[in-house]
N, C-alpha and C. Protein backbone atom coordinates (compact mmCIF):
# COMPACT_ATOMS: atom_id res chain seq x y z
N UNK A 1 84.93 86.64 -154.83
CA UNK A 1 84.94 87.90 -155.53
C UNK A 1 84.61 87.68 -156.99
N UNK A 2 84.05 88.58 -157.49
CA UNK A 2 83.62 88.32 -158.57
C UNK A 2 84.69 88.46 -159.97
N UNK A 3 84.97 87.73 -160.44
CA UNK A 3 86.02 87.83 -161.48
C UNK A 3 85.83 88.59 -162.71
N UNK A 4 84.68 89.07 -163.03
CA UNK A 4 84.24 89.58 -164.18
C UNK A 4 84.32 91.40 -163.80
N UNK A 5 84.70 91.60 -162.51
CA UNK A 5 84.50 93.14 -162.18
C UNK A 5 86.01 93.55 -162.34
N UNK A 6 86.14 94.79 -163.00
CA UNK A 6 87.43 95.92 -163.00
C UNK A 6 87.44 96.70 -161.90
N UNK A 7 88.78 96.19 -161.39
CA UNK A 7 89.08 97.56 -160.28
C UNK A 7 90.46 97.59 -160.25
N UNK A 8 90.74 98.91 -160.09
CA UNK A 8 92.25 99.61 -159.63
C UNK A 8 92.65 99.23 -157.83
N UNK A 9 93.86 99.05 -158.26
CA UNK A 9 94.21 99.17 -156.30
C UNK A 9 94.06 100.59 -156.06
N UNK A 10 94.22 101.27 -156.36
CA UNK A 10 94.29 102.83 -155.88
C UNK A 10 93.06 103.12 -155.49
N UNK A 11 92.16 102.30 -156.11
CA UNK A 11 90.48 103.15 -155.69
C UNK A 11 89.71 102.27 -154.66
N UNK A 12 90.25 100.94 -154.62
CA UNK A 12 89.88 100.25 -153.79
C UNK A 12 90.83 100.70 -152.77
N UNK A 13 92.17 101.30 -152.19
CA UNK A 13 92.38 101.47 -151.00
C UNK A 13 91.84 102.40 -150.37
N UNK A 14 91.31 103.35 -151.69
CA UNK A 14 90.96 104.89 -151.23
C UNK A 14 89.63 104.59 -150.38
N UNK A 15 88.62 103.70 -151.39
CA UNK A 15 87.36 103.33 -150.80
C UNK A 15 87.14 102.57 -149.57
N UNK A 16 88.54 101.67 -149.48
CA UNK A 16 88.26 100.91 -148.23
C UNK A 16 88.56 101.76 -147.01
N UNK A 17 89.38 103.05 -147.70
CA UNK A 17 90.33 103.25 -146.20
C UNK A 17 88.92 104.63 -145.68
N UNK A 18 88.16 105.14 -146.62
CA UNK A 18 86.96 105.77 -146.38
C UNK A 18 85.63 105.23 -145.79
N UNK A 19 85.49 103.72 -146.26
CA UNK A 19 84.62 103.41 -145.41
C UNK A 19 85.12 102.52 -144.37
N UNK A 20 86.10 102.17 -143.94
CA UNK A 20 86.22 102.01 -142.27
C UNK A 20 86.55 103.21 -141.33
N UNK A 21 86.78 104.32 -141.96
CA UNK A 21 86.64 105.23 -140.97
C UNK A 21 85.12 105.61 -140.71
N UNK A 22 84.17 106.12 -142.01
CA UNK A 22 82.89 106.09 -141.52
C UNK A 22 82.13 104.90 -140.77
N UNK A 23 82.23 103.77 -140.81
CA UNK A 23 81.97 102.45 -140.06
C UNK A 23 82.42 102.68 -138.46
N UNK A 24 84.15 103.00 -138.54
CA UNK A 24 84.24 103.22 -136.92
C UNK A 24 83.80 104.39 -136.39
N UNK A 25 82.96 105.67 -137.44
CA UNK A 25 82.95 106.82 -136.83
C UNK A 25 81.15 106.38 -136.39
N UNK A 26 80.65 105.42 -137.43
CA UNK A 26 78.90 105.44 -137.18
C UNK A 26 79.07 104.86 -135.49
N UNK A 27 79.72 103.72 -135.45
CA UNK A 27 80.08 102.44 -134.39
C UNK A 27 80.47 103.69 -133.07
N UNK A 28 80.96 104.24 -133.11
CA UNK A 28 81.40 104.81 -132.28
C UNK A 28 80.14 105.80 -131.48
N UNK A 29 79.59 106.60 -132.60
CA UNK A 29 78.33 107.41 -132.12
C UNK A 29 76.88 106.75 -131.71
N UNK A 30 76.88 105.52 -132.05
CA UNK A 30 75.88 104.69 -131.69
C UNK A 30 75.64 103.89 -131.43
N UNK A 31 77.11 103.45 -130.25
CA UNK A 31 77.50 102.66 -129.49
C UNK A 31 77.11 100.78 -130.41
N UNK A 32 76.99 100.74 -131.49
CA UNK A 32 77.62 99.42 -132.13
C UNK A 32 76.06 99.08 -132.91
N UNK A 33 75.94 100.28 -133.85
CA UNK A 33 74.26 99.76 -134.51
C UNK A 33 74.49 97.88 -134.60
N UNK A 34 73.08 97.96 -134.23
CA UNK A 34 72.75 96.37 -134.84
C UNK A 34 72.87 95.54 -133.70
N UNK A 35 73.84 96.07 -132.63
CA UNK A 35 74.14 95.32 -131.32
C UNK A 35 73.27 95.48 -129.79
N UNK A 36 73.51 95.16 -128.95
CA UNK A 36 72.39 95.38 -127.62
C UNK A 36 74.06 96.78 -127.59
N UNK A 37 74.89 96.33 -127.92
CA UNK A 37 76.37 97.43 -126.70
C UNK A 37 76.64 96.82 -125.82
N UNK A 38 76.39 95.84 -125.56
CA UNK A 38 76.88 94.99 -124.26
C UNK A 38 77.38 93.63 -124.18
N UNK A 39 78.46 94.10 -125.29
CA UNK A 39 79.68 93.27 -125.06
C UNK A 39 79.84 92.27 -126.75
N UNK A 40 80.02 90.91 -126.75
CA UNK A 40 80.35 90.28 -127.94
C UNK A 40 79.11 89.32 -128.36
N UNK A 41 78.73 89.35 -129.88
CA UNK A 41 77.62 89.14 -130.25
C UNK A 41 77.78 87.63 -130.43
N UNK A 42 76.77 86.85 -130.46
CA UNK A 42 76.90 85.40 -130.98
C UNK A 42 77.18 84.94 -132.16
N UNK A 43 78.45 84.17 -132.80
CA UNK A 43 78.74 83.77 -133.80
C UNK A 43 78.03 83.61 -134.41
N UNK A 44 78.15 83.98 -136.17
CA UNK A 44 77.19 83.25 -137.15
C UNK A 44 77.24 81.83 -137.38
N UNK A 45 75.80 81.37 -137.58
CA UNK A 45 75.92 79.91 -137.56
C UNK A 45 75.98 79.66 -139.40
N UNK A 46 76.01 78.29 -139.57
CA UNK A 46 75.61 78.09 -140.88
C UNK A 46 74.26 78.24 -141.46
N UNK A 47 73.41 77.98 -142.07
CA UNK A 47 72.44 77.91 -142.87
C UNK A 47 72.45 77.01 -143.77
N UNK A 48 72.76 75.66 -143.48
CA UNK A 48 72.76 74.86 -144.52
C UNK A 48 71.83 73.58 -144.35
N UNK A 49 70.95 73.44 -143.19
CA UNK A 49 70.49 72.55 -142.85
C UNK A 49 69.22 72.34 -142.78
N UNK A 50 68.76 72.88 -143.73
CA UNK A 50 67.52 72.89 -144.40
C UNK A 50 65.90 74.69 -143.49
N UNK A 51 66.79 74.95 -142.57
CA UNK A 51 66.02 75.88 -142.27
C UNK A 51 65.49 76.81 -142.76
N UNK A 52 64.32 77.00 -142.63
CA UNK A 52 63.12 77.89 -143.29
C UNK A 52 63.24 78.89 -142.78
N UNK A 53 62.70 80.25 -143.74
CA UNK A 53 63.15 81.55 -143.64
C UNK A 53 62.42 81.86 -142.98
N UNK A 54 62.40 82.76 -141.55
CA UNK A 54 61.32 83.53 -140.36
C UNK A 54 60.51 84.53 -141.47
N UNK A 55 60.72 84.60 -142.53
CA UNK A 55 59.92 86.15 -143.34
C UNK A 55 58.84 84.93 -144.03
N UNK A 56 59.05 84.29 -144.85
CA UNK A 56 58.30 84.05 -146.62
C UNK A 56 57.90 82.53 -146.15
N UNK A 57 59.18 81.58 -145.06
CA UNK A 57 58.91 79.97 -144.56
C UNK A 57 59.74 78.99 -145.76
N UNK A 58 60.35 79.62 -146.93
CA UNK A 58 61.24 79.18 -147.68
C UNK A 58 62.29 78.35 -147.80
N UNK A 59 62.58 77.23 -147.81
CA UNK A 59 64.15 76.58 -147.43
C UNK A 59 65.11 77.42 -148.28
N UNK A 60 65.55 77.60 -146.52
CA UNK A 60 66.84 78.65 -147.34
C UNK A 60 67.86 78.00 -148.35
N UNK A 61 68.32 77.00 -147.79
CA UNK A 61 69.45 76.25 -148.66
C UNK A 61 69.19 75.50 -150.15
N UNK A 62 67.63 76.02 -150.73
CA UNK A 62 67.30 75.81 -151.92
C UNK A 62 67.04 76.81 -152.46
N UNK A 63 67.63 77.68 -152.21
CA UNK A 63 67.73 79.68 -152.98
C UNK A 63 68.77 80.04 -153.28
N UNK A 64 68.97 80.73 -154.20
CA UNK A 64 69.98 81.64 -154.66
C UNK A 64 70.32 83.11 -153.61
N UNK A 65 71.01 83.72 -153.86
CA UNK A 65 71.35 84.97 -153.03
C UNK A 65 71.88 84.94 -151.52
N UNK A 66 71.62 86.29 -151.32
CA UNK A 66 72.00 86.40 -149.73
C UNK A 66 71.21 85.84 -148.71
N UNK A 67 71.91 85.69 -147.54
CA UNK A 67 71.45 85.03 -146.38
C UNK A 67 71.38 86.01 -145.22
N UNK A 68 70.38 85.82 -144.46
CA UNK A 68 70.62 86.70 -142.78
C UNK A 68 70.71 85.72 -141.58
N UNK A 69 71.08 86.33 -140.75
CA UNK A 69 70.58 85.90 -139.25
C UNK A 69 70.80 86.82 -138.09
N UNK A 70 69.56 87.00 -136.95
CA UNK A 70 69.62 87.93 -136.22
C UNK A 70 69.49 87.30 -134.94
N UNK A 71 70.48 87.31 -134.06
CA UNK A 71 70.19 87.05 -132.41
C UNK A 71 69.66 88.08 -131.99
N UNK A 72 68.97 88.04 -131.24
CA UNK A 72 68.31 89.23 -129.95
C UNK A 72 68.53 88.33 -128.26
N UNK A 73 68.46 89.36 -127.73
CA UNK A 73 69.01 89.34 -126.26
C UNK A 73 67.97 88.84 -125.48
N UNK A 74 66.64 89.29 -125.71
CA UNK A 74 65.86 88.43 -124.60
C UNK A 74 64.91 88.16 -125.52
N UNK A 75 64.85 87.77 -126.79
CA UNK A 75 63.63 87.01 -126.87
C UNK A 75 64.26 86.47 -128.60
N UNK A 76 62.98 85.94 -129.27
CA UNK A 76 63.34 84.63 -130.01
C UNK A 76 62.52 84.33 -130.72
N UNK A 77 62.79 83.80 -132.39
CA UNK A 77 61.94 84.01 -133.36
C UNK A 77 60.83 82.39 -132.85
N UNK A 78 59.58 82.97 -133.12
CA UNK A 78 58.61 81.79 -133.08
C UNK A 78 58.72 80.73 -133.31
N UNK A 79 58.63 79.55 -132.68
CA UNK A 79 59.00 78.61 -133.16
C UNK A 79 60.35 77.57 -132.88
N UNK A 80 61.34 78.56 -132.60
CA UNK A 80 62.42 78.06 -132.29
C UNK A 80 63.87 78.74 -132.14
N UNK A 81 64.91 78.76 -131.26
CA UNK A 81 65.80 79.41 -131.00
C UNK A 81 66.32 79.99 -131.70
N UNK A 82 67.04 81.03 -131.34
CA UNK A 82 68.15 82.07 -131.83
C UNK A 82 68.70 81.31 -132.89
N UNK A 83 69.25 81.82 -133.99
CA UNK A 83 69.15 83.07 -135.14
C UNK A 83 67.68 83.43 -135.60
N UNK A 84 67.28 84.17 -135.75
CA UNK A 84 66.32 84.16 -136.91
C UNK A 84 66.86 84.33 -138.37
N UNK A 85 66.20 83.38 -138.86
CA UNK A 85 67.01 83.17 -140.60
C UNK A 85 66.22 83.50 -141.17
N UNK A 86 66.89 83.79 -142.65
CA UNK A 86 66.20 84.79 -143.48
C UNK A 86 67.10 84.41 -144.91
N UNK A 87 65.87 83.98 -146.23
CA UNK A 87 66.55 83.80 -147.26
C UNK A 87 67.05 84.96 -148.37
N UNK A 88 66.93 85.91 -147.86
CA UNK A 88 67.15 87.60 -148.12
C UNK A 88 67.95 88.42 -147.44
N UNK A 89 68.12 89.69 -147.89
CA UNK A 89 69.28 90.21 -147.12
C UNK A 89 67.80 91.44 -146.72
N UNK A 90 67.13 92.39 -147.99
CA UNK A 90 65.72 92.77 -147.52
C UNK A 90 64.82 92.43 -146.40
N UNK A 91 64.75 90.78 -146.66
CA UNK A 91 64.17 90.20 -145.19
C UNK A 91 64.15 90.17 -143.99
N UNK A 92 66.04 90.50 -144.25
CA UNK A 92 66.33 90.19 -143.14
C UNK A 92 66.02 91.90 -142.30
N UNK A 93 66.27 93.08 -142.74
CA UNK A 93 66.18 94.08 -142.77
C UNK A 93 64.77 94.74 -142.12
N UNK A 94 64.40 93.87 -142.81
CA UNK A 94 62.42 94.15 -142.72
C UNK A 94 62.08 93.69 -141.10
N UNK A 95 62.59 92.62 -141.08
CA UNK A 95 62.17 91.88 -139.63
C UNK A 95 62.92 92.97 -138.30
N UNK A 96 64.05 92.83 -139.07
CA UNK A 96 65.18 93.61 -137.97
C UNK A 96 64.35 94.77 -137.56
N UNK A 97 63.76 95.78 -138.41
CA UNK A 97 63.17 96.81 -138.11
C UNK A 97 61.57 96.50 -137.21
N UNK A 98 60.69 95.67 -137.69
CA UNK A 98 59.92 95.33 -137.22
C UNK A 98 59.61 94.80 -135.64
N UNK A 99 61.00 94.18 -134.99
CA UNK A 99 61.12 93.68 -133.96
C UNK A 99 61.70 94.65 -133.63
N UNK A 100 62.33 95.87 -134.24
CA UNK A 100 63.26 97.05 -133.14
C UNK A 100 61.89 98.13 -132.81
N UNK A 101 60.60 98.09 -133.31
CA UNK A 101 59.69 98.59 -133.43
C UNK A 101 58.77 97.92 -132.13
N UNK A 102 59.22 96.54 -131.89
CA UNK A 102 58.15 95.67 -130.55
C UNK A 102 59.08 95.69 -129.62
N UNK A 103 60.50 96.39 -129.71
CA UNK A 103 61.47 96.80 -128.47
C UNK A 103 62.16 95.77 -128.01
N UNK A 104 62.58 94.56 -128.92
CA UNK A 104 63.81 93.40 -129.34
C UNK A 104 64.74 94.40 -129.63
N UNK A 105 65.86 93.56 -128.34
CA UNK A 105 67.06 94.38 -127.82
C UNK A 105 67.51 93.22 -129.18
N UNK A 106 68.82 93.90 -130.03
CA UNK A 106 69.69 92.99 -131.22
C UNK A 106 70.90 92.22 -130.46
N UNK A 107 71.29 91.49 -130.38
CA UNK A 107 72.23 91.34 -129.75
C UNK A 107 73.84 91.21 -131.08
N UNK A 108 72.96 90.48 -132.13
CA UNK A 108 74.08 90.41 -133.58
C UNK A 108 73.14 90.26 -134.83
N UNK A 109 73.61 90.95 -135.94
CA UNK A 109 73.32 90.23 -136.99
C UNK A 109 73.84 90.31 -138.07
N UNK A 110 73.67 89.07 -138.75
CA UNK A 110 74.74 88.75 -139.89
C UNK A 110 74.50 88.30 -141.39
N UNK A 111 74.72 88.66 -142.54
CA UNK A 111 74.62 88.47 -143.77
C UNK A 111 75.63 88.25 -144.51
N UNK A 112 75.54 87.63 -145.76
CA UNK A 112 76.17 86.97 -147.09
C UNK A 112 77.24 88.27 -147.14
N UNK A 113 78.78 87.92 -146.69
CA UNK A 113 79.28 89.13 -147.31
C UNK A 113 80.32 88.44 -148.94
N UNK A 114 79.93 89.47 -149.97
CA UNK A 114 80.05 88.95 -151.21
C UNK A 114 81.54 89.18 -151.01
N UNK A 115 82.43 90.30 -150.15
CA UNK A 115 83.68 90.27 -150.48
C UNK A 115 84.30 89.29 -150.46
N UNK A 116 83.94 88.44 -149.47
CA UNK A 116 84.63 87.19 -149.30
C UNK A 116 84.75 85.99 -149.89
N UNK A 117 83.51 85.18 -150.43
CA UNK A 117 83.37 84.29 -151.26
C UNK A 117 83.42 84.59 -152.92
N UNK A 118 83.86 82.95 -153.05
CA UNK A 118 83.60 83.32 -154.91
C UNK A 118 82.19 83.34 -155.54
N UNK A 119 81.49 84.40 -155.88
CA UNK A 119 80.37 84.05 -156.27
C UNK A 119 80.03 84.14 -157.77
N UNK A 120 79.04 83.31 -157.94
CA UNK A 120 78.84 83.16 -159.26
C UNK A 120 77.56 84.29 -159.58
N UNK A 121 77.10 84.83 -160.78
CA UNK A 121 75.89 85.13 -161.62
C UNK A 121 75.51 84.37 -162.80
N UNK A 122 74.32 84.27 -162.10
CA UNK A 122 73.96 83.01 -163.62
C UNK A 122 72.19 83.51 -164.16
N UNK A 123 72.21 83.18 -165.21
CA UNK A 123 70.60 83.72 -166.13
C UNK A 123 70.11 82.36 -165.67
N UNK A 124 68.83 82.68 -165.05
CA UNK A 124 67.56 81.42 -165.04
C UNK A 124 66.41 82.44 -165.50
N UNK A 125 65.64 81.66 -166.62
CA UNK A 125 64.21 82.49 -167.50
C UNK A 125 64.41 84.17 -167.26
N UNK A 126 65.71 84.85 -167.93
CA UNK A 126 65.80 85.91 -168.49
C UNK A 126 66.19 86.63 -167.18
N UNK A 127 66.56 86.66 -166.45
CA UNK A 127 66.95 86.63 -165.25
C UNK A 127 68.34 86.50 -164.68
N UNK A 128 68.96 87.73 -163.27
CA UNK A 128 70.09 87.32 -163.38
C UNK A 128 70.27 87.23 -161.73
N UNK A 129 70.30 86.07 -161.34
CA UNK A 129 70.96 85.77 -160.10
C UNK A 129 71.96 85.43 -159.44
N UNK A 130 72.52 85.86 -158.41
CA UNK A 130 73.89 85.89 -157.40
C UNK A 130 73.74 84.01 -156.35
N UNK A 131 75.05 83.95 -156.45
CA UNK A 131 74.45 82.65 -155.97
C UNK A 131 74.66 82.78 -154.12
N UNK A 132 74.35 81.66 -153.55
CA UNK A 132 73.94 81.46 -152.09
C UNK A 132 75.47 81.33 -151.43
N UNK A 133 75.95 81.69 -149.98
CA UNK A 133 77.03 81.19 -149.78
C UNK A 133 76.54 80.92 -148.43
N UNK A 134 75.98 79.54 -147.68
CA UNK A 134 75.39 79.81 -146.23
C UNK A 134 75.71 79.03 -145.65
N UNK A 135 77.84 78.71 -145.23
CA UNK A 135 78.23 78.56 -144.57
C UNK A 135 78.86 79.37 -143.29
N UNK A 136 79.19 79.20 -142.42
CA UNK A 136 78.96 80.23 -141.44
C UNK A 136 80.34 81.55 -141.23
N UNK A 137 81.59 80.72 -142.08
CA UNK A 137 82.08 82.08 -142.41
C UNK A 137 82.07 82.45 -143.71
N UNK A 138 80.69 82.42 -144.65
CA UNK A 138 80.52 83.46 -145.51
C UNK A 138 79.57 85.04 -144.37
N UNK A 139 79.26 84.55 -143.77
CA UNK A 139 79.06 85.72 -143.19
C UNK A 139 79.75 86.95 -142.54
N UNK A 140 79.16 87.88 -142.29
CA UNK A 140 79.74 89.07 -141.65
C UNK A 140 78.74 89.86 -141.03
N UNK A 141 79.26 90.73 -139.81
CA UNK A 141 78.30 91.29 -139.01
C UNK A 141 77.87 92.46 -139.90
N UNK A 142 76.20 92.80 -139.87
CA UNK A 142 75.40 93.81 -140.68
C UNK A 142 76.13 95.01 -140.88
N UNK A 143 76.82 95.48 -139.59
CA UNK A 143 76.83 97.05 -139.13
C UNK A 143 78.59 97.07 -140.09
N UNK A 144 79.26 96.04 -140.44
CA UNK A 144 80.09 95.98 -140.98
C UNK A 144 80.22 95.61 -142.76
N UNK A 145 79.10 96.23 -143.08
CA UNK A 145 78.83 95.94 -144.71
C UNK A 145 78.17 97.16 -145.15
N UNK A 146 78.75 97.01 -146.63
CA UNK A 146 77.68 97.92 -146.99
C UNK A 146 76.44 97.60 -148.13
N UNK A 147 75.98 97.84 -148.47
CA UNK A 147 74.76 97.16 -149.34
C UNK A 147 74.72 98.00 -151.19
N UNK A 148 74.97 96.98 -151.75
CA UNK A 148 74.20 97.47 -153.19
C UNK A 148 73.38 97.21 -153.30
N UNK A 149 72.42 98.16 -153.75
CA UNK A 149 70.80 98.39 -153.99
C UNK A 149 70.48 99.45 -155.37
N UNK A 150 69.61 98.09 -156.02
CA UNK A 150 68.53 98.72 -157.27
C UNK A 150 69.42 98.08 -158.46
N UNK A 151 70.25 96.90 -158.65
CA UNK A 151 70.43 96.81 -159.53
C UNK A 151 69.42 95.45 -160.11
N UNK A 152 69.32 94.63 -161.06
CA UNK A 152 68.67 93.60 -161.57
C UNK A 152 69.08 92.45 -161.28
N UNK A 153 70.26 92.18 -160.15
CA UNK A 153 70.49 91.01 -159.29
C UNK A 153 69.54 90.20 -158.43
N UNK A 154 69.34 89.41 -159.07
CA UNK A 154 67.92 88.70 -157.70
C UNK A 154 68.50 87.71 -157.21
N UNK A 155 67.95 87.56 -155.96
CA UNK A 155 68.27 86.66 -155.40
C UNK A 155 66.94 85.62 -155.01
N UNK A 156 66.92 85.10 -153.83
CA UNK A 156 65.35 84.30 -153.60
C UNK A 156 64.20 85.07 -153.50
N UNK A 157 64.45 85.83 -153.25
CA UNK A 157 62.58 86.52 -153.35
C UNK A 157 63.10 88.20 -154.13
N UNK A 158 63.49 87.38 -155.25
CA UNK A 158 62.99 89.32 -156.53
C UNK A 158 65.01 89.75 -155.93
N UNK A 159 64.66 90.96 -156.65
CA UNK A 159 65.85 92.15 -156.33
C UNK A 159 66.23 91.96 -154.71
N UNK A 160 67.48 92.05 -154.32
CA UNK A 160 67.59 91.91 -152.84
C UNK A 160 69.13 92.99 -153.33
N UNK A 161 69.33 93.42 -151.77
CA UNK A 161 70.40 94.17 -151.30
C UNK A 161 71.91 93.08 -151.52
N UNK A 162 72.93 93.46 -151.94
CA UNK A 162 74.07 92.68 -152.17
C UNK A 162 74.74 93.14 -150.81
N UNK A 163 75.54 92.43 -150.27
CA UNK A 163 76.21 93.20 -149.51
C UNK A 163 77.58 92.52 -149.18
N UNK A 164 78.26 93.85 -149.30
CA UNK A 164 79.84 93.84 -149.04
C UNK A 164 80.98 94.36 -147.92
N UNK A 165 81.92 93.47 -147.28
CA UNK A 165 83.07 93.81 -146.77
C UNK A 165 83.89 95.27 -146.89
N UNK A 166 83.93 94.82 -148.43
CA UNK A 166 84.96 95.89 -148.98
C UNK A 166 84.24 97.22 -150.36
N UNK A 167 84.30 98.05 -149.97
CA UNK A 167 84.03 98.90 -150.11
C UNK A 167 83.65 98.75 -151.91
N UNK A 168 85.07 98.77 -151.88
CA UNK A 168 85.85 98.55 -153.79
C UNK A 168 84.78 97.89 -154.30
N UNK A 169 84.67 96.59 -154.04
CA UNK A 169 83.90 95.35 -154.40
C UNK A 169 82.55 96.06 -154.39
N UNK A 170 81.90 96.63 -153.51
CA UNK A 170 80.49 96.89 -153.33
C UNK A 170 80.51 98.15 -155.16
N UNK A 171 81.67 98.96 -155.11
CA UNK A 171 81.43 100.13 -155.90
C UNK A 171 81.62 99.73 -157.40
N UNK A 172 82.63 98.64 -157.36
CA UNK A 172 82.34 97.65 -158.21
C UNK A 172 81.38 97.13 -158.98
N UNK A 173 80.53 96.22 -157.99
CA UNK A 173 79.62 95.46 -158.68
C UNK A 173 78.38 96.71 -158.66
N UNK A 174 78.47 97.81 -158.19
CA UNK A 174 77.37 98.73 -158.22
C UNK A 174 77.47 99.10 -159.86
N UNK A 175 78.95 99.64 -159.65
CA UNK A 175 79.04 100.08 -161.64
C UNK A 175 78.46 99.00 -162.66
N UNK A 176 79.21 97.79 -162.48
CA UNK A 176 78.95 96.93 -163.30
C UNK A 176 77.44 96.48 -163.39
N UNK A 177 76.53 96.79 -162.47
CA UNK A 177 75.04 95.99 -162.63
C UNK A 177 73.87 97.51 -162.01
N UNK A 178 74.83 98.86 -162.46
CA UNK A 178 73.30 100.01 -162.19
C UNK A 178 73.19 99.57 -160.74
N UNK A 179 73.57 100.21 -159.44
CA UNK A 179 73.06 99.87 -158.41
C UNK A 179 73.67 100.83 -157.78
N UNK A 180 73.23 101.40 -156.34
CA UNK A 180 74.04 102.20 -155.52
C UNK A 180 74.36 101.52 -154.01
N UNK A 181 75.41 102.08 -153.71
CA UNK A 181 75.82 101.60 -152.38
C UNK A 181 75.45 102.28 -150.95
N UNK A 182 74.60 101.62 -150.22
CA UNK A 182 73.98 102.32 -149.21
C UNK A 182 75.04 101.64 -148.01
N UNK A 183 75.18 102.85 -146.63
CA UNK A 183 75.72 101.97 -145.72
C UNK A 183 74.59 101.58 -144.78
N UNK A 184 74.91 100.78 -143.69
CA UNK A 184 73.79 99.85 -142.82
C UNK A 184 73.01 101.22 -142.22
N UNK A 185 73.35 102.35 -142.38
CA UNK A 185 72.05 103.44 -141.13
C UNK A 185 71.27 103.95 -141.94
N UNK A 186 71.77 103.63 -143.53
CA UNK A 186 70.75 104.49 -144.50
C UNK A 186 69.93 103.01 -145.00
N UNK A 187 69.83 102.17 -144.58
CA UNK A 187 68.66 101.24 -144.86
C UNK A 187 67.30 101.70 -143.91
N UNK A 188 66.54 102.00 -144.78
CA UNK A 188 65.07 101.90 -144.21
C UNK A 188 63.39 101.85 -144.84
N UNK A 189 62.84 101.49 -144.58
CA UNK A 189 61.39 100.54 -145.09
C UNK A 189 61.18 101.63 -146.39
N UNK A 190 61.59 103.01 -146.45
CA UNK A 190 61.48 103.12 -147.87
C UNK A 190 62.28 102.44 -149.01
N UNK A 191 63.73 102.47 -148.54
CA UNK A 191 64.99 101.63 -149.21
C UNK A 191 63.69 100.15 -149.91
N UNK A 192 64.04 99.61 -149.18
CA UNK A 192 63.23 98.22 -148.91
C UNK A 192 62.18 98.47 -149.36
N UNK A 193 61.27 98.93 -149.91
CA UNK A 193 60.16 98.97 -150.38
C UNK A 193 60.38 99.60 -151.90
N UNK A 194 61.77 100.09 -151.99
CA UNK A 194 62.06 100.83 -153.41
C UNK A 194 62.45 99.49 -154.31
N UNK A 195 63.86 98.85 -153.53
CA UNK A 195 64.82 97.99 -154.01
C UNK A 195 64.36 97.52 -155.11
């Protein structure tokens, strides 16, 4: 969590206790966005072992920012087995849509959730980036985060989506760095093409 952000308990319970009801109310009407619905998704793995990003071909574990990974149910990123990794949280987004477009059933997918780890921001050439966390429980399932978007946080490739556990934290670092908080059904290729 980020130590430099102000928050009240009162607004963080209010926010958390508002967005897990919209989370179980989306989950509920659309039988588990992000998932096939049929049953329990495959654990997140790590990302630390030098694997290259399915979007850009990037070593992930030499980037700053968020991380993805997406299982699908019957088929499989080029090249080589389940997850498809991604040194972006955008990336990961982009693909997700792209393969729900060639009719890749999702089975899970998972990104950097900032509530959980300590993360740092640091200036490289005028610049302000979030750092990497791509062990396998910094992650969290997509449909269970919500995303800050449009602030001047970069991560490995430009501005990327932050994304958070806890509500507070997301509304948080939105105040503190100009950004708004989208949840996972309002991401789409305009979002991503704005960010």
């Amino acid at each position: 969590m980020c130590h430099d952000c102000d928050r009240t308990v009162a607004r963080r319970t209010v926010l958390s206790a508002v967005g897990a009801a919209g989370v179980a109310a989306t989950a509920g009407c659309l039988g588990g966005v992000g998932t096939d619905g049929g049953g329990d998704a495959p654990e997140a793995l790590a990302l630390t072992g030098g694997e290259q990003c399915d979007a850009c071909g990037m070593v992930i574990d030499q980037h700053p920012g968020p991380a993805g990974q997406l299982f699908y149910a019957d088929h499989s990123p080029e090249g080589h087995d389940n997850p498809a990794r991604f040194c972006s949280a955008w990336e990961t987004f982009s693909y997700a849509l792209d393969r729900e477009d060639d009719g890749w059933r999702l089975a899970g997918g998972y990104l950097t959730d900032y509530s959980t780890v300590e993360y740092d921001l640091f200036d490289d050439g005028g610049k302000t980036f979030i750092s990497a966390h791509l062990d396998a429980d910094a992650f969290a399932p997509m449909d269970d985060l919500v995303y800050v978007v449009g602030t001047d946080v970069n991560g490995s490739m430009g501005r990327d989506f932050v994304p958070f556990s806890d509500d507070g934290d997301a509304e948080a670092f939105a105040d503190a760095h100009d950004g708004t908080v989208y949840e996972r059904d309002e991401i789409s290729r305009d979002l991503i093409a704005r960010r």
